[in-house]
N, C-alpha and C. Protein backbone atom coordinates (compact mmCIF):
# COMPACT_ATOMS: atom_id res chain seq x y z
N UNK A 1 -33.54 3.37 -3.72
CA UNK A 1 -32.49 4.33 -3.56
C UNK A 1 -32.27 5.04 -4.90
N UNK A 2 -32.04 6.63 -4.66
CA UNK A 2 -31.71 7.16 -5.79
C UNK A 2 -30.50 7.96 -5.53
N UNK A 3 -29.78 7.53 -7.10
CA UNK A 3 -28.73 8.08 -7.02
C UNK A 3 -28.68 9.46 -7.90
N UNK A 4 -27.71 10.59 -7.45
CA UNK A 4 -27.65 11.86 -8.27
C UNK A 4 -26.73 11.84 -8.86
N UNK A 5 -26.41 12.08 -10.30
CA UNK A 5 -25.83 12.25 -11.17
C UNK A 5 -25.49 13.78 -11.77
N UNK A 6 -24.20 14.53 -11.51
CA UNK A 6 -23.85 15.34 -11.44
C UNK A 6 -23.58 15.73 -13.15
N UNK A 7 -23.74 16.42 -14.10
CA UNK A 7 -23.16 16.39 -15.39
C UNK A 7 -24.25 17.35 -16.40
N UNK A 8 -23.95 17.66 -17.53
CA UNK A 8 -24.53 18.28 -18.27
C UNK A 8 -25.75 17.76 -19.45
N UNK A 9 -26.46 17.83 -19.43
CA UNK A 9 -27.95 17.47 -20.17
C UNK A 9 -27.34 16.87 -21.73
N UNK A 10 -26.68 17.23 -21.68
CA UNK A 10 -26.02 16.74 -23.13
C UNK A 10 -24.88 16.45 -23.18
N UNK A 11 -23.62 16.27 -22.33
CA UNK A 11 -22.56 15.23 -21.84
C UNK A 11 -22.76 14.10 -22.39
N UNK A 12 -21.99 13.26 -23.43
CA UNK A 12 -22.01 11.91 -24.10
C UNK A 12 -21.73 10.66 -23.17
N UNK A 13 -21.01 11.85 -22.05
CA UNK A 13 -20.16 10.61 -21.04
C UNK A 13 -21.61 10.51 -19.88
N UNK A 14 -22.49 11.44 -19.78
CA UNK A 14 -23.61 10.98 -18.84
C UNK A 14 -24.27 10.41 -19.40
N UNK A 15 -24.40 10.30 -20.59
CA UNK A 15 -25.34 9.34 -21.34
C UNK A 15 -25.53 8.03 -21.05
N UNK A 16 -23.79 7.71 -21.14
CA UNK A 16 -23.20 6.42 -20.56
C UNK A 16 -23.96 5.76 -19.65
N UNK A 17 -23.62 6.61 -18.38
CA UNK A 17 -24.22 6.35 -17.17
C UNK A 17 -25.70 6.12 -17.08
N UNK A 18 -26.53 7.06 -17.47
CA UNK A 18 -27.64 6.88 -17.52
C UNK A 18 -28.29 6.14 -18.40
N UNK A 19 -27.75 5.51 -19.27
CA UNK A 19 -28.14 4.09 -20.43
C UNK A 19 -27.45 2.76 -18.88
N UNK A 20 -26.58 3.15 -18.67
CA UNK A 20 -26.15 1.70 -17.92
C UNK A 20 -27.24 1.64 -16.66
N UNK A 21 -27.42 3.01 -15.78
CA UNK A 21 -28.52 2.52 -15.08
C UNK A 21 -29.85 1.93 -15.20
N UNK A 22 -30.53 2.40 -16.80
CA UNK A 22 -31.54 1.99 -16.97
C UNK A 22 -31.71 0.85 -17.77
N UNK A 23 -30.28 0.25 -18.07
CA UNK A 23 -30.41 -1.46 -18.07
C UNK A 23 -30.16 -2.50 -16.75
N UNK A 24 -29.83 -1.74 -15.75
CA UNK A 24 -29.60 -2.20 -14.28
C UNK A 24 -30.89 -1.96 -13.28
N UNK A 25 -31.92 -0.89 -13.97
CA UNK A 25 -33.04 -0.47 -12.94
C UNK A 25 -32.54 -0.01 -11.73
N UNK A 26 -31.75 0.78 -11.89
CA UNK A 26 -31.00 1.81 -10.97
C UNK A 26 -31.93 3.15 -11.44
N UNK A 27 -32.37 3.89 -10.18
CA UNK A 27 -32.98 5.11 -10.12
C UNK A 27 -31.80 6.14 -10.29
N UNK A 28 -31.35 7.04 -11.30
CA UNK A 28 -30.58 8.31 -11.08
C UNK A 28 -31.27 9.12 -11.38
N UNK A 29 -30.86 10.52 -11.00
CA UNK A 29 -31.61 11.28 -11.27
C UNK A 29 -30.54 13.08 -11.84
N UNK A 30 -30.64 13.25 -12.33
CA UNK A 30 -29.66 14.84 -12.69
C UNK A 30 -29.99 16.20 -12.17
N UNK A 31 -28.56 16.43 -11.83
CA UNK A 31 -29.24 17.91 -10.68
C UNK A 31 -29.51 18.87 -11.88
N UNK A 32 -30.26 19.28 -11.17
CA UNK A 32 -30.98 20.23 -11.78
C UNK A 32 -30.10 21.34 -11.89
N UNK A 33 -30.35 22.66 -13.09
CA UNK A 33 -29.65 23.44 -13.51
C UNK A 33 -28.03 23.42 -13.18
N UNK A 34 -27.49 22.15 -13.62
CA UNK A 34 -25.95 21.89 -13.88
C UNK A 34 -25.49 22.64 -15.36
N UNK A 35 -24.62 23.75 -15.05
CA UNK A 35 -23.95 24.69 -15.99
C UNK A 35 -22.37 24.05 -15.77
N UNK A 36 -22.06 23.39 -17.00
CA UNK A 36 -20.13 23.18 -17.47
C UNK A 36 -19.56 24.64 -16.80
N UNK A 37 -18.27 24.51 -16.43
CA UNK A 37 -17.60 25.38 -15.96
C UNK A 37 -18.11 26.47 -15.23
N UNK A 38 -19.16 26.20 -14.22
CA UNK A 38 -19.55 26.88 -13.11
C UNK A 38 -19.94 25.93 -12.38
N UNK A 39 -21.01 25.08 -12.23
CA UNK A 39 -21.44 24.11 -11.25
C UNK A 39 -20.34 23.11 -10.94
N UNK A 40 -19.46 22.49 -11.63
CA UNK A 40 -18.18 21.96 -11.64
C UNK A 40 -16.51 22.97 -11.08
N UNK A 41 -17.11 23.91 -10.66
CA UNK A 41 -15.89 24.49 -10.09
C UNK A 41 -16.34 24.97 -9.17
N UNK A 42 -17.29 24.49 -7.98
CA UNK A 42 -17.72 24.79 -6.65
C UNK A 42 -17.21 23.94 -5.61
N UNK A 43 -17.09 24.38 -4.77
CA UNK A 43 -16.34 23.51 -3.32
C UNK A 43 -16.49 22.23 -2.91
N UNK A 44 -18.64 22.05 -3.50
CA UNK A 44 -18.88 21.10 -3.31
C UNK A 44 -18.53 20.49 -3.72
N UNK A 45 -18.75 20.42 -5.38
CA UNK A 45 -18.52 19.39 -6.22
C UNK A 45 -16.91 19.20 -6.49
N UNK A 46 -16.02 20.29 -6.07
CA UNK A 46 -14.38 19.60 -6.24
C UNK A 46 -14.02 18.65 -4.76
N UNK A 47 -15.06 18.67 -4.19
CA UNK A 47 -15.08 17.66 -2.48
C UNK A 47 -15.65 16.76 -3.43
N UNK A 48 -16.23 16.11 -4.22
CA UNK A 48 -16.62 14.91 -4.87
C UNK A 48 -15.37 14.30 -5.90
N UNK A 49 -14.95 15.53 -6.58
CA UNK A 49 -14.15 14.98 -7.80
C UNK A 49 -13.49 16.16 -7.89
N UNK A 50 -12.08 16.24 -7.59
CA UNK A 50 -10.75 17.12 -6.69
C UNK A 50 -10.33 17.70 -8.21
N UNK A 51 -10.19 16.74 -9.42
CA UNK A 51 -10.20 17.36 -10.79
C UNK A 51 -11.29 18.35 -11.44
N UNK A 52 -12.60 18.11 -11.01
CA UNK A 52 -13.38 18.87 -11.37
C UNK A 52 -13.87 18.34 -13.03
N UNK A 53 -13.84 17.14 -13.60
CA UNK A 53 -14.44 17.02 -14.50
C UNK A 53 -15.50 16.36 -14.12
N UNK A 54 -16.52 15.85 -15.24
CA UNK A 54 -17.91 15.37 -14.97
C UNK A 54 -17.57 14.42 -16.15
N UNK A 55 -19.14 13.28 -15.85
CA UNK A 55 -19.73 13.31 -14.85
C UNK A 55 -19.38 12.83 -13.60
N UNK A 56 -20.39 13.01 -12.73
CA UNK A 56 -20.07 12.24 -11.08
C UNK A 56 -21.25 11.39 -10.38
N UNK A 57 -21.42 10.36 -10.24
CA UNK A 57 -22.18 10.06 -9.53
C UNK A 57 -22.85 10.11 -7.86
N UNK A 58 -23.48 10.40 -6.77
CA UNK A 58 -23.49 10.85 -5.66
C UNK A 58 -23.89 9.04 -5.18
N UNK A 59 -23.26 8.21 -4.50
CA UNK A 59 -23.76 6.64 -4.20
C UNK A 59 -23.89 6.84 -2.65
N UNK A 60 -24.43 5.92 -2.03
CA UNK A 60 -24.37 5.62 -0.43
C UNK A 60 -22.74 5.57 0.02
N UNK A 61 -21.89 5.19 -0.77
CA UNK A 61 -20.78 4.94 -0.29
C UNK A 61 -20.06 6.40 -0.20
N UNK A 62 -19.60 6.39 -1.58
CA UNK A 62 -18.93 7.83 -1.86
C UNK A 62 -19.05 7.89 -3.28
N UNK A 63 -18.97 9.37 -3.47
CA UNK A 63 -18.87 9.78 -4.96
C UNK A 63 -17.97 9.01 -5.96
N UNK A 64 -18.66 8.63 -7.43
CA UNK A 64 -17.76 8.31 -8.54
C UNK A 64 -17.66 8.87 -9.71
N UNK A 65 -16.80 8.94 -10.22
CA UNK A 65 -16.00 9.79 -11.27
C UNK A 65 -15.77 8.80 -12.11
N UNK A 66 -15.79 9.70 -13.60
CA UNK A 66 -15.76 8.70 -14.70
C UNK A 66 -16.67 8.17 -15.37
N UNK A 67 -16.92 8.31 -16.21
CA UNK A 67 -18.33 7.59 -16.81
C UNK A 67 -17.99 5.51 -17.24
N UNK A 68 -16.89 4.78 -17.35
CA UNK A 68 -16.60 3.81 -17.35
C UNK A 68 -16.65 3.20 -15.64
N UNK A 69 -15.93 3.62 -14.72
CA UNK A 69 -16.64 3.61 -13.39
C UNK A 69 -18.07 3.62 -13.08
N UNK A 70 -18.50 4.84 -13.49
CA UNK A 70 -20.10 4.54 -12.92
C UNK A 70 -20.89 3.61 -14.01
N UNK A 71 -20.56 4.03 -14.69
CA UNK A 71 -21.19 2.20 -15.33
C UNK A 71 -20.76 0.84 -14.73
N UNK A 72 -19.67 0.67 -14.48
CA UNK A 72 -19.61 -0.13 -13.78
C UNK A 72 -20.18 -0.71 -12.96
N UNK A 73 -20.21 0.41 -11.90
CA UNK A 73 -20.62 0.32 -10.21
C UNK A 73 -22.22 -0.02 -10.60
């Protein structure tokens, strides 16, 4: 299973995430051409995270917010 990771190529807080998956061997992967303050203020992505900050993770369950959360999870 792969998960999508919503956030900017250079975001400190996706870093997070993507260091915690690849000590867990969790597949994520980053959408492609994610622009700060345009890709984050679309319908879709405020239906994931209603604040509109990043990053976000896309899981089987439902979307997570927060980079201390998705490390977690």
């Amino acid at each position: 299973m792969i998960f999508v990771l919503h956030t900017s190529s250079t975001n400190k807080n996706g870093f997070k995430a993507l260091i915690a998956a690849e000590f867990s061997d969790v597949k994520i992967e980053l959408v492609k051409n994610f622009e700060m303050d345009i890709s984050n203020k679309t319908t879709e992505f405020l239906k994931m995270n209603h604040i509109g900050k990043i990053p976000v993770v896309e899981t089987p369950d439902d979307p997570i917010f927060e980079s201390n959360a998705i490390a977690r999870y």
